[in-house]
Every structure is written in structure tokens, then in C-alpha cells.
PDB file of N, CA and C in Angstrom:
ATOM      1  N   UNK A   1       0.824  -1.189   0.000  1.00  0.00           N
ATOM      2  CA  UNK A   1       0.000   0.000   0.000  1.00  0.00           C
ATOM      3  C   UNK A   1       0.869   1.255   0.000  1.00  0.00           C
ATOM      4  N   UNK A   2       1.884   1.314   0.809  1.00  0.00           N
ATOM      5  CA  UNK A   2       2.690   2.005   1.236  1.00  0.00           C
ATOM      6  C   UNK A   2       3.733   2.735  -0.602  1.00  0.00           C
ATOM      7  N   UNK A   3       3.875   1.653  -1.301  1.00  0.00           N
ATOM      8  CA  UNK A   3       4.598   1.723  -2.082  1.00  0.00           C
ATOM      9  C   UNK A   3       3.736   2.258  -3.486  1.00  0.00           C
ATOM     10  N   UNK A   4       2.247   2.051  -3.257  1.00  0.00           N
ATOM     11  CA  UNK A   4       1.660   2.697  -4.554  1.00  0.00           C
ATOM     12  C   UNK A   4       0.963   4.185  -3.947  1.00  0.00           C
ATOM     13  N   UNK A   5       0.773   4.325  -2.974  1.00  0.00           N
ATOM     14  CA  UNK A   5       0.760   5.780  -2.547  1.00  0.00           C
ATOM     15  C   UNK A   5       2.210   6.412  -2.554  1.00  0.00           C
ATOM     16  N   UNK A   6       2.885   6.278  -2.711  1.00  0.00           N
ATOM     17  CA  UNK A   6       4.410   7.140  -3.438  1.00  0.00           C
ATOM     18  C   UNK A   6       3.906   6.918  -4.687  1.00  0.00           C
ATOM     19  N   UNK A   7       3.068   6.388  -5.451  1.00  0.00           N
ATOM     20  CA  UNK A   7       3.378   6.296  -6.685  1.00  0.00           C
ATOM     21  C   UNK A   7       2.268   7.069  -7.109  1.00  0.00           C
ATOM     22  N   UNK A   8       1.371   6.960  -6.541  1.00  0.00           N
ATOM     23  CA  UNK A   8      -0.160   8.122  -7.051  1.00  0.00           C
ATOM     24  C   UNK A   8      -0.942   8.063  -6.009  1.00  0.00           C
ATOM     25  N   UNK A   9      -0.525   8.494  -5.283  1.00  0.00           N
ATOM     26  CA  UNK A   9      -0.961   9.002  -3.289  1.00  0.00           C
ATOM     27  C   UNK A   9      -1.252  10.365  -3.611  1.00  0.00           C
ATOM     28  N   UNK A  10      -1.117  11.168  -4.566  1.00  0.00           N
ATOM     29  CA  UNK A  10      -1.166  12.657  -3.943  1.00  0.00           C
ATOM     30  C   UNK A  10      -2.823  13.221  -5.133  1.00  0.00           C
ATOM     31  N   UNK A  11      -3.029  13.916  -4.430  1.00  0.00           N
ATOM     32  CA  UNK A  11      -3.904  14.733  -4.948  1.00  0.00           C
ATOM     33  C   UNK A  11      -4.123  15.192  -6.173  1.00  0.00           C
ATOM     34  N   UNK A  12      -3.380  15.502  -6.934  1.00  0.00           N
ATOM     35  CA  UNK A  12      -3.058  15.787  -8.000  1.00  0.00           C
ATOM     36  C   UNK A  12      -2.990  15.084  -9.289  1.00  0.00           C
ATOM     37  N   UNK A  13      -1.720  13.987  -8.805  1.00  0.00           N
ATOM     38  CA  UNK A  13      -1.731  12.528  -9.788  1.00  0.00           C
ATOM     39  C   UNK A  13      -3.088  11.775  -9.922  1.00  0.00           C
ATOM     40  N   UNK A  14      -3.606  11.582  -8.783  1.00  0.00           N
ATOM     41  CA  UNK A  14      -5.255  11.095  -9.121  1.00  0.00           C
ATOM     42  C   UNK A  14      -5.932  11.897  -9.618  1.00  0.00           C
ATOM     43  N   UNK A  15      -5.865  13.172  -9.643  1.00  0.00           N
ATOM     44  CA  UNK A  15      -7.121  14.151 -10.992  1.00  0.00           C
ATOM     45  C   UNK A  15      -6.685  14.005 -11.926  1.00  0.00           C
ATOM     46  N   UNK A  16      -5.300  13.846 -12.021  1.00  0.00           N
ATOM     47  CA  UNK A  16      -4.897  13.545 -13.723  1.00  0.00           C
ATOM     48  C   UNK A  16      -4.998  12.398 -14.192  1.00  0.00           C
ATOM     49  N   UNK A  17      -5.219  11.129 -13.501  1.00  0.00           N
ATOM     50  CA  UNK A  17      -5.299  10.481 -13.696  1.00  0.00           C
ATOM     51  C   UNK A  17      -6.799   9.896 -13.786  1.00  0.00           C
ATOM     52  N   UNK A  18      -7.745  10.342 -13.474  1.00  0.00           N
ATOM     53  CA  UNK A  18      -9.010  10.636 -13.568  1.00  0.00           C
ATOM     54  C   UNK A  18      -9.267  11.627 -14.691  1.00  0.00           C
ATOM     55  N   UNK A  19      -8.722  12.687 -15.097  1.00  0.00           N
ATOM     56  CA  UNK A  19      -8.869  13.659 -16.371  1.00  0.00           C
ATOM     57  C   UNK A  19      -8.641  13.196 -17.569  1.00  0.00           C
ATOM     58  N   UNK A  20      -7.610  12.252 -17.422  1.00  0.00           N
ATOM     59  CA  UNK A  20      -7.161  11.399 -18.873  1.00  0.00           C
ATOM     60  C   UNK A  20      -8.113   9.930 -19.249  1.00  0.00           C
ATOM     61  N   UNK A  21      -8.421   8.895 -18.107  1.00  0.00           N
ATOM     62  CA  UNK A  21      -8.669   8.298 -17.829  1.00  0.00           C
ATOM     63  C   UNK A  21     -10.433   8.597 -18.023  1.00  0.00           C
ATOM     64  N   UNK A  22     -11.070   9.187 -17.570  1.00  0.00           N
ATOM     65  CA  UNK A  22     -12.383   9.421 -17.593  1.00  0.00           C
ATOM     66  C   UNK A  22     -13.108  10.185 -18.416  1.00  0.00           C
ATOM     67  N   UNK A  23     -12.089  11.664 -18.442  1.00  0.00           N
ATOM     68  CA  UNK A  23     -12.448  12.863 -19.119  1.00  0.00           C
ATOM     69  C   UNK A  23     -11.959  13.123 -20.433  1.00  0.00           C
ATOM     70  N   UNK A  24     -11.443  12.322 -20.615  1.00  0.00           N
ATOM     71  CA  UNK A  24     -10.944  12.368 -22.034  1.00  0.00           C
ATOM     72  C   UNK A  24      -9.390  13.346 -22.358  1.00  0.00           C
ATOM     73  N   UNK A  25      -9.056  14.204 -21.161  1.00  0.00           N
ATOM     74  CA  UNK A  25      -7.993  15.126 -21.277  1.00  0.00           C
ATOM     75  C   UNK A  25      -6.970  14.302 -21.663  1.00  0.00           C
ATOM     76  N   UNK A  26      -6.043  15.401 -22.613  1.00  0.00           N
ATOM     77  CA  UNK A  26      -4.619  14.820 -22.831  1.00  0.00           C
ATOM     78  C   UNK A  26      -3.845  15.808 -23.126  1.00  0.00           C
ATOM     79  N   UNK A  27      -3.907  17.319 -22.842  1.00  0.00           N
ATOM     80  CA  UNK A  27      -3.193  18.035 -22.901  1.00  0.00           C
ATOM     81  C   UNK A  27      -3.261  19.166 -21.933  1.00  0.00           C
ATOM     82  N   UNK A  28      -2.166  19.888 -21.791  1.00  0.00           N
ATOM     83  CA  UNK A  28      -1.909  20.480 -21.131  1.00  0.00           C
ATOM     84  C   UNK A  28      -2.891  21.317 -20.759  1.00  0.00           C
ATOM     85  N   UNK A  29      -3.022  22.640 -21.942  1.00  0.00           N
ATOM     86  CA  UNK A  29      -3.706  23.746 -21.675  1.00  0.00           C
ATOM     87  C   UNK A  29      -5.413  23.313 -20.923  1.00  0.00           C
ATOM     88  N   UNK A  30      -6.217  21.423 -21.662  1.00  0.00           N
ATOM     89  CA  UNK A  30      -7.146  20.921 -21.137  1.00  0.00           C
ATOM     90  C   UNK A  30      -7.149  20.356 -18.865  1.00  0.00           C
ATOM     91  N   UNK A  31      -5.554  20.110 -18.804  1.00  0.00           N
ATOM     92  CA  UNK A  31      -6.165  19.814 -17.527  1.00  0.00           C
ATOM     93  C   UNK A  31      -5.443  21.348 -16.795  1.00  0.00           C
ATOM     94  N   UNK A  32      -4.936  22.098 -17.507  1.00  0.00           N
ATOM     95  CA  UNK A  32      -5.149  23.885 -16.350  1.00  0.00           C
ATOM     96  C   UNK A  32      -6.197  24.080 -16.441  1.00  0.00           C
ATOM     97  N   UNK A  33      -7.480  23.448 -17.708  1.00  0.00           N
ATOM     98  CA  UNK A  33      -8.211  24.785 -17.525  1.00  0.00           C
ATOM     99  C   UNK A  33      -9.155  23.622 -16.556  1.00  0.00           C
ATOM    100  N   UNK A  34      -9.173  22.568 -15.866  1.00  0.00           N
ATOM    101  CA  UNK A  34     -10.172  22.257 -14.588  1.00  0.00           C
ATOM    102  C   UNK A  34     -10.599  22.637 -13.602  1.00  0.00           C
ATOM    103  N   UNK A  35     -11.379  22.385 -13.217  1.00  0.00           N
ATOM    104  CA  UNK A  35     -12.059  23.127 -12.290  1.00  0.00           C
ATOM    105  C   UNK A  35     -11.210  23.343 -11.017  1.00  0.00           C
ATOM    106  N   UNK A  36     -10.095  22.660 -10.495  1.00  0.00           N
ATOM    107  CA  UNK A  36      -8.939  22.030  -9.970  1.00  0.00           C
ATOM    108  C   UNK A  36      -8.071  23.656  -9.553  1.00  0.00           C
ATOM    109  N   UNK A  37      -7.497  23.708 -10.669  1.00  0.00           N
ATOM    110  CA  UNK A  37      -6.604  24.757 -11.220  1.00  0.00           C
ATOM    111  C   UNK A  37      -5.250  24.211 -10.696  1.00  0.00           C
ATOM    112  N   UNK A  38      -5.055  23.221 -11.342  1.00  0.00           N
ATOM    113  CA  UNK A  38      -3.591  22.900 -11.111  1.00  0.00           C
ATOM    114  C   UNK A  38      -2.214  23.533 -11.870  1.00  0.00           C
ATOM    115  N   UNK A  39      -1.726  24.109 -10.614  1.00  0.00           N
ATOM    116  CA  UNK A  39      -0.610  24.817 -10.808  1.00  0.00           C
ATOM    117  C   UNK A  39       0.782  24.538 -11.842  1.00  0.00           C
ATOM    118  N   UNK A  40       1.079  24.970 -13.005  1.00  0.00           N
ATOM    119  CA  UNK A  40       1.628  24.403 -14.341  1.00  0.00           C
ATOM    120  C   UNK A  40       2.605  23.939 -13.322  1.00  0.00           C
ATOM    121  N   UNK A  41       3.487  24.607 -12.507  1.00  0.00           N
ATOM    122  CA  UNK A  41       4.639  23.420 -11.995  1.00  0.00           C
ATOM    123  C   UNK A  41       4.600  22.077 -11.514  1.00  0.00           C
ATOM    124  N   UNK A  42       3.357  22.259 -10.453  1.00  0.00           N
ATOM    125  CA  UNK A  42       2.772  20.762 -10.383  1.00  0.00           C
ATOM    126  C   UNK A  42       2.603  19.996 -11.722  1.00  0.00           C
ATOM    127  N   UNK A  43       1.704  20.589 -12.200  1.00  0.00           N
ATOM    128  CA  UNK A  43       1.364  19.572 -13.465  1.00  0.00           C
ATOM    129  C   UNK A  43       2.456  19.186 -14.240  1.00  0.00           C
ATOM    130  N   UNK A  44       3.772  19.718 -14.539  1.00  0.00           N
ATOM    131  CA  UNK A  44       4.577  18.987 -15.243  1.00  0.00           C
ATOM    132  C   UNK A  44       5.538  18.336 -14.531  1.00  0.00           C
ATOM    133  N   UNK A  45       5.369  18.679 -13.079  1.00  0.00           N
ATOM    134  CA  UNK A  45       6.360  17.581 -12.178  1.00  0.00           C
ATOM    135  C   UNK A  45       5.211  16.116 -12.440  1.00  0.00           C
ATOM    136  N   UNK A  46       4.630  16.501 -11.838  1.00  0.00           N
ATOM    137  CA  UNK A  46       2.966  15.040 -11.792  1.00  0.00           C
ATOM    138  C   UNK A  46       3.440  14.321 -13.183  1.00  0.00           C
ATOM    139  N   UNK A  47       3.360  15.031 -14.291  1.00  0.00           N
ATOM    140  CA  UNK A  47       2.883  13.954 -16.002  1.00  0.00           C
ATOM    141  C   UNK A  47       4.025  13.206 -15.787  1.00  0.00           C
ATOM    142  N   UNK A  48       5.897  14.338 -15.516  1.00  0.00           N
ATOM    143  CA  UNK A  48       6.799  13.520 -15.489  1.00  0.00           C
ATOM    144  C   UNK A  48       7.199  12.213 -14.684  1.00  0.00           C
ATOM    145  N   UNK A  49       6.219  12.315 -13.276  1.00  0.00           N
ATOM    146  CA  UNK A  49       6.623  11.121 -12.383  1.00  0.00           C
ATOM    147  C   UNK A  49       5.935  10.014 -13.383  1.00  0.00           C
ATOM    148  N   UNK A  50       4.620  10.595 -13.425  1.00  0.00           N
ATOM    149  CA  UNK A  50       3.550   9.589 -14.234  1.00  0.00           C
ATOM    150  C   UNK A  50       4.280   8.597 -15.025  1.00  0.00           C
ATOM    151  N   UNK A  51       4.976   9.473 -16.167  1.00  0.00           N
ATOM    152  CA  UNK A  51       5.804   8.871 -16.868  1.00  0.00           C
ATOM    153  C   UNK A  51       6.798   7.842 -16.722  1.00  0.00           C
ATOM    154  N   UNK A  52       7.739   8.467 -15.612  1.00  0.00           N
ATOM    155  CA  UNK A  52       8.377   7.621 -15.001  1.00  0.00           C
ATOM    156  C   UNK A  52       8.214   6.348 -14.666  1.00  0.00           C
ATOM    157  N   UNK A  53       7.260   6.002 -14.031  1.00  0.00           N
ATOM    158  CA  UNK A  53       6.190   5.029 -13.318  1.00  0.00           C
ATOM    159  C   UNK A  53       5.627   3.806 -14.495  1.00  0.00           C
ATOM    160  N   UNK A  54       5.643   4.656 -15.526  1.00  0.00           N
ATOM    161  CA  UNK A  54       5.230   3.592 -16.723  1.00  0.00           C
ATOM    162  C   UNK A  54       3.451   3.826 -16.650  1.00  0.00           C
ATOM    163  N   UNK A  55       2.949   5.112 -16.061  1.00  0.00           N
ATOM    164  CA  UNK A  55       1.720   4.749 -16.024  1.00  0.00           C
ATOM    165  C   UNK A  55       0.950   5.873 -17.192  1.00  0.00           C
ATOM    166  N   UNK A  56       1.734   6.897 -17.885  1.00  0.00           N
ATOM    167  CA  UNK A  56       1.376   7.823 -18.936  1.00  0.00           C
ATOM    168  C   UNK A  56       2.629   7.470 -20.084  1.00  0.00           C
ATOM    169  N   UNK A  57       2.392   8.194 -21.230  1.00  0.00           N
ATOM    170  CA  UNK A  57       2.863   7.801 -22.546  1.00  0.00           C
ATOM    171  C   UNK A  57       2.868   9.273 -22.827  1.00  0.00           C
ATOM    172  N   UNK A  58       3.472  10.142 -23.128  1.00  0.00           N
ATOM    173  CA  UNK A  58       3.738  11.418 -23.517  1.00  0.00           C
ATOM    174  C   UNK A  58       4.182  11.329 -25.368  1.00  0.00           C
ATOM    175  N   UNK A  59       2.865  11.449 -26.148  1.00  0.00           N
ATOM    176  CA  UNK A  59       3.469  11.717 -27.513  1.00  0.00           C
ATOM    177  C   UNK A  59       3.075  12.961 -28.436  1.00  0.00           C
ATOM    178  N   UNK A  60       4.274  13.783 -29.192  1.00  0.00           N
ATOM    179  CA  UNK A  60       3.790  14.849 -29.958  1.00  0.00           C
ATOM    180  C   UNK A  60       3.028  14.969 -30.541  1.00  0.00           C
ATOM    181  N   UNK A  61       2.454  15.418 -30.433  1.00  0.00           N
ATOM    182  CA  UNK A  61       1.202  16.262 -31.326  1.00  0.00           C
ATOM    183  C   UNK A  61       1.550  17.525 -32.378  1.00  0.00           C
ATOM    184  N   UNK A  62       2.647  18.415 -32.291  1.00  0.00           N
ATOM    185  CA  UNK A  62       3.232  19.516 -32.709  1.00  0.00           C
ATOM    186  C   UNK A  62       4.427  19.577 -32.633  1.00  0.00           C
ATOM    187  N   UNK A  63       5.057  20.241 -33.931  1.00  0.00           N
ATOM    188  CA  UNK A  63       6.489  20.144 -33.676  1.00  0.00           C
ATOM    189  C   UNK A  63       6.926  21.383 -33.121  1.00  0.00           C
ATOM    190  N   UNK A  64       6.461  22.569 -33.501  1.00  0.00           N
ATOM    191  CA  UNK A  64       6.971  23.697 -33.749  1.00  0.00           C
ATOM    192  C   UNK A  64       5.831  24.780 -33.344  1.00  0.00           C
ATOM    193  N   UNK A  65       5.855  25.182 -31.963  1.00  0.00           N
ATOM    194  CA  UNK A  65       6.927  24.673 -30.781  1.00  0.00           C
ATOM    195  C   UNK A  65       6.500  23.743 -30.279  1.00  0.00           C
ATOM    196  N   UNK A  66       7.413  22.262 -29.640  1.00  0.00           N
ATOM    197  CA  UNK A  66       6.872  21.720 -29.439  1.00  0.00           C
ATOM    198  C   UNK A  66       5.875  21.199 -28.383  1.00  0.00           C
ATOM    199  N   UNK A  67       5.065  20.026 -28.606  1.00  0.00           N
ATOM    200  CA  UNK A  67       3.798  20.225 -28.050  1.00  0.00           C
ATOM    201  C   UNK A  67       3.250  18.819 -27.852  1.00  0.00           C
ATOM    202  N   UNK A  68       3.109  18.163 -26.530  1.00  0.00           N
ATOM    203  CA  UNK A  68       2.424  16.933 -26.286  1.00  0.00           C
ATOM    204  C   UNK A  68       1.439  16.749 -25.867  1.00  0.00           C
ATOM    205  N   UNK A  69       0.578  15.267 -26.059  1.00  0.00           N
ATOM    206  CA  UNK A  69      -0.145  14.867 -25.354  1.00  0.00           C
ATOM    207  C   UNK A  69       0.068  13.692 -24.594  1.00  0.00           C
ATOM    208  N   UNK A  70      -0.619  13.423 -23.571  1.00  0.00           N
ATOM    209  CA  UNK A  70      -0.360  12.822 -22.466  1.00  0.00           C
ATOM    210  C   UNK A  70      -1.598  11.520 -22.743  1.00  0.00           C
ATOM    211  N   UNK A  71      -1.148   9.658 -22.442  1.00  0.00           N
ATOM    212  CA  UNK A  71      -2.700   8.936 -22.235  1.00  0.00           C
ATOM    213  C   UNK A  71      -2.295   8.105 -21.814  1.00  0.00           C
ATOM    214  N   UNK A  72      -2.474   7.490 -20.901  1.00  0.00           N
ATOM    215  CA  UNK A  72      -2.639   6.310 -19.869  1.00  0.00           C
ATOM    216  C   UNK A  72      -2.264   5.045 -20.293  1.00  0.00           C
ATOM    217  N   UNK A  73      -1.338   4.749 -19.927  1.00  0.00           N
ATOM    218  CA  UNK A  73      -0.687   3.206 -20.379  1.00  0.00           C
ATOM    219  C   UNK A  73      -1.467   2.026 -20.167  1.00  0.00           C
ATOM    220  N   UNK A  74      -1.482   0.915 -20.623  1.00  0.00           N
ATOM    221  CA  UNK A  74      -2.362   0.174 -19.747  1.00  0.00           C
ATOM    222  C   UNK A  74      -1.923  -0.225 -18.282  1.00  0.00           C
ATOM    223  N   UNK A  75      -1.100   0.065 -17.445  1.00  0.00           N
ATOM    224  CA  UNK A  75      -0.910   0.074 -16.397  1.00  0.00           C
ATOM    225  C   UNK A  75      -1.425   1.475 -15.612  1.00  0.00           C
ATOM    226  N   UNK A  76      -1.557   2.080 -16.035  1.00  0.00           N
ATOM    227  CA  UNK A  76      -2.278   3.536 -15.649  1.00  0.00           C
ATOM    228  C   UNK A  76      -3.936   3.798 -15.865  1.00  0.00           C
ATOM    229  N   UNK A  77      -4.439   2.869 -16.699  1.00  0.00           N
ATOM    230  CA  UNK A  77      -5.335   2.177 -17.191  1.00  0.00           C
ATOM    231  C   UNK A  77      -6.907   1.875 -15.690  1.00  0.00           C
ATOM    232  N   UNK A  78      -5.483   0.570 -15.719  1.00  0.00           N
ATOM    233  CA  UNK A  78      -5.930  -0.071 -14.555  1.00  0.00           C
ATOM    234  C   UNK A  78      -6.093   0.539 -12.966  1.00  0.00           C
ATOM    235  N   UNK A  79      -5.735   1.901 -13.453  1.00  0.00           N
ATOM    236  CA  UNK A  79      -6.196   2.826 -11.623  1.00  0.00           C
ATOM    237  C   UNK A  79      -7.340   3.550 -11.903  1.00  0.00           C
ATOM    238  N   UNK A  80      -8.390   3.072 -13.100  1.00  0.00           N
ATOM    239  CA  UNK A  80      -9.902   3.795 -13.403  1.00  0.00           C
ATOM    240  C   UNK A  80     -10.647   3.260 -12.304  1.00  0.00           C
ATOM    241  N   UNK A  81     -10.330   2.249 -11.886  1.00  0.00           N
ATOM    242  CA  UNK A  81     -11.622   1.505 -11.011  1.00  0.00           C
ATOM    243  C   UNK A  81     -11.555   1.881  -9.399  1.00  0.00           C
ATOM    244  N   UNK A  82     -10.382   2.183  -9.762  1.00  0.00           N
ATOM    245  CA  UNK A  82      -9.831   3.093  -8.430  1.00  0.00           C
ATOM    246  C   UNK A  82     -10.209   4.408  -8.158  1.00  0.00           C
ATOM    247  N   UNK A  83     -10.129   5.314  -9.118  1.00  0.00           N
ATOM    248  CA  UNK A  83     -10.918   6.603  -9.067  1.00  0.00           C
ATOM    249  C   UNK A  83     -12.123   6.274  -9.040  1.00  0.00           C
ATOM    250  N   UNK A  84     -12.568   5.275  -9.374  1.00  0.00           N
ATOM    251  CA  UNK A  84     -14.456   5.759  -9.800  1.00  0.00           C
ATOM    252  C   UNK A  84     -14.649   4.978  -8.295  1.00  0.00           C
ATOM    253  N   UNK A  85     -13.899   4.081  -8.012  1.00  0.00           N
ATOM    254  CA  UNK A  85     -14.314   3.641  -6.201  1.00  0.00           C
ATOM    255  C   UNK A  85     -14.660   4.928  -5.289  1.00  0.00           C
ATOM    256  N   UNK A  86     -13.191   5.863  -5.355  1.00  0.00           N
ATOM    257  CA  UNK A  86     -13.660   6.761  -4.458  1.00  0.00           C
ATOM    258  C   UNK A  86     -13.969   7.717  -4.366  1.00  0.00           C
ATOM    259  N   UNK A  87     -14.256   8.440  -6.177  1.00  0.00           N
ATOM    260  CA  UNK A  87     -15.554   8.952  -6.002  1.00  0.00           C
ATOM    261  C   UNK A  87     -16.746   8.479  -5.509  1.00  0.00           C
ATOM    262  N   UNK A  88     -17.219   7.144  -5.823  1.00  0.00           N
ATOM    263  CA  UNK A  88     -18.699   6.590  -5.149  1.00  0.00           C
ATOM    264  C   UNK A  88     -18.133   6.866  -3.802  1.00  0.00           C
ATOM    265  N   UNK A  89     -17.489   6.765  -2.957  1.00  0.00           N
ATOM    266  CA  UNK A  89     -17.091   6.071  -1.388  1.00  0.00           C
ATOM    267  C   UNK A  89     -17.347   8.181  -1.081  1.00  0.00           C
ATOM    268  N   UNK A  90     -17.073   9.070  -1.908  1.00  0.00           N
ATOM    269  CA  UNK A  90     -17.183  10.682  -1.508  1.00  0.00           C
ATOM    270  C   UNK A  90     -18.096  10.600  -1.623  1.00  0.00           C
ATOM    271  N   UNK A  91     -18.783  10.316  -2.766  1.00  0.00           N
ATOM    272  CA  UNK A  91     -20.150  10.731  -2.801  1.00  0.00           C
ATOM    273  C   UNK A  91     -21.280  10.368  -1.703  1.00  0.00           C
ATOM    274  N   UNK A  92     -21.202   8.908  -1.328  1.00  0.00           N
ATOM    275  CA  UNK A  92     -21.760   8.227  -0.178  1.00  0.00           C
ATOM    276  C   UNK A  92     -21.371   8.519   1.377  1.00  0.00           C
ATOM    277  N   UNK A  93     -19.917   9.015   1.419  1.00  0.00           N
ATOM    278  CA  UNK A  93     -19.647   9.354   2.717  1.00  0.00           C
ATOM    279  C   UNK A  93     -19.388  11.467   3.133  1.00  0.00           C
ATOM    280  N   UNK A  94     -18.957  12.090   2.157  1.00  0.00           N
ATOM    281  CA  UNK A  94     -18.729  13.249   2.066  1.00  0.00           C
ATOM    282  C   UNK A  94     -20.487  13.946   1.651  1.00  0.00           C
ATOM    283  N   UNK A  95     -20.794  14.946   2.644  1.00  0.00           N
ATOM    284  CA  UNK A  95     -21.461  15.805   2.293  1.00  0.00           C
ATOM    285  C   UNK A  95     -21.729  17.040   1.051  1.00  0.00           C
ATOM    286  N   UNK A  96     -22.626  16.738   0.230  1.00  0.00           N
ATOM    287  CA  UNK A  96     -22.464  17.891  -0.842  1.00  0.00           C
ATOM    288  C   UNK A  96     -21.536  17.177  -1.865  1.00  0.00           C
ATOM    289  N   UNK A  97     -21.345  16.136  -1.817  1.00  0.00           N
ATOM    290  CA  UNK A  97     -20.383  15.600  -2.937  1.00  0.00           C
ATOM    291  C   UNK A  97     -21.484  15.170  -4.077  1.00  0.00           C
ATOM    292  N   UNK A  98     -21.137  15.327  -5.598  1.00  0.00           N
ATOM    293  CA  UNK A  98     -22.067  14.766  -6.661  1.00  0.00           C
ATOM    294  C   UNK A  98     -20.968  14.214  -8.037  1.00  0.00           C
ATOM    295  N   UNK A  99     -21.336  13.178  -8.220  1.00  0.00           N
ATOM    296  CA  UNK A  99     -20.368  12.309  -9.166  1.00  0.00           C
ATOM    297  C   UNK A  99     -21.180  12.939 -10.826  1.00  0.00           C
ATOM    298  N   UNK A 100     -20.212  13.193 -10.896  1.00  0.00           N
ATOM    299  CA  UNK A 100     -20.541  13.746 -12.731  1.00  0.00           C
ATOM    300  C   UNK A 100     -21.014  12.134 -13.470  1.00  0.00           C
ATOM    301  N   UNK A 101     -21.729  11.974 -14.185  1.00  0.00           N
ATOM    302  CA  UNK A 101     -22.240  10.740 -15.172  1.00  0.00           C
ATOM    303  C   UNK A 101     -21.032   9.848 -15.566  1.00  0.00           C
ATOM    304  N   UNK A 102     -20.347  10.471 -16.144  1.00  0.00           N
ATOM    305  CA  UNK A 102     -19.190  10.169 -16.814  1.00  0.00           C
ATOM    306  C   UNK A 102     -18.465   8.944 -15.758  1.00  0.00           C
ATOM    307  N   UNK A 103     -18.270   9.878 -14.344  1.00  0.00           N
ATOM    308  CA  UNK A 103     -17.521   9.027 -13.345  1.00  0.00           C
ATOM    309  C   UNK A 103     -18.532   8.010 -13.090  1.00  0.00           C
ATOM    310  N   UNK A 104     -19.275   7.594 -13.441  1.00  0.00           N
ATOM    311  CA  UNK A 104     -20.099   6.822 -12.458  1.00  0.00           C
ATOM    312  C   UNK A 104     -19.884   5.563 -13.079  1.00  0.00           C
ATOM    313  N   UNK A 105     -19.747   4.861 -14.103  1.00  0.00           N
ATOM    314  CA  UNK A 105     -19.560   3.762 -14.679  1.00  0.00           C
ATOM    315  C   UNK A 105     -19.515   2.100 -13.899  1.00  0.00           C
TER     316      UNK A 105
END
């Protein structure tokens, strides 16, 4: 447990990983503009661990200047059932919480 919360324990890595994964996002300027507002330094430390991890795939889209998109490996894949758990588990235990359609699967 200990060892996959270093790996996408934080706050952040799970919205992106929920944004790509659910929402269809794969680029940059798409997960600043969330409702979130994740801070561009975060977000390109986050894609790069992602990467690291083997759990995102970073490929160009643009050369000039250049320009990527970001999508979920199938090992990165496999942490959908994980987000959509605890959204249901917020929605059922957190007050005022409401699961968008999309998440609910």
C-alpha cells in the first residue's frame, strides 16, 4: 500500500489520472483549464513522475513549438476503477459531494 501511494498518493496525480482516464484530457492547456486549477509546476512535475512510473505515454502532437499529449498506459489504465471507487465512497460518505455521469460507470 505504502509503495503505490508514493506512486499516485497525492492529490493531484489522481485528478490527472481521472482527467485522462475518464475525461478524455490529454493536454496540457485541457487539464489547467479544470475546475482544480492545477498549478503548471505541479502539473509537469505530476505527467513527469507519471511517466516515469510507466503509467502515462507522452506523444507529440506539434512540432513547432513543441507540443504533447499525455494517455494512460495500460498500467495507468488499470487505476480507473480506483478513481471511480472513491468517487462513489465521496459521494456516499462526504457531504455535498455529486459524481458527474461520466464518473459513475
Amino acid at each position: 500500500m505504502a509503495t503505490a501511494l508514493d506512486v499516485f498518493g497525492d492529490k493531484w496525480t489522481l485528478l490527472l489520472i481521472r482527467d485522462m482516464g475518464i475525461f478524455g484530457r490529454t493536454r496540457n492547456k485541457e487539464f489547467q483549464d479544470g475546475k482544480e486549477g492545477i498549478p503548471t509546476n505541479i502539473l509537469a512535475n505530476r505527467l513527469k513522475s507519471l511517466q516515469e512510473h510507466g503509467l502515462v505515454q507522452r506523444k507529440p502532437y506539434q512540432n513547432n513549438p513543441p507540443r504533447f499529449e499525455y494517455h494512460l498506459t495500460p498500467a495507468g489504465k488499470e487505476l480507473i476503477p480506483i478513481v471511480r471507487s472513491m468517487a462513489r465512497w465521496s459521494a456516499d460518505h462526504v457531504a455535498g459531494i455529486r459524481i458527474p455521469k461520466r464518473t459513475q460507470k
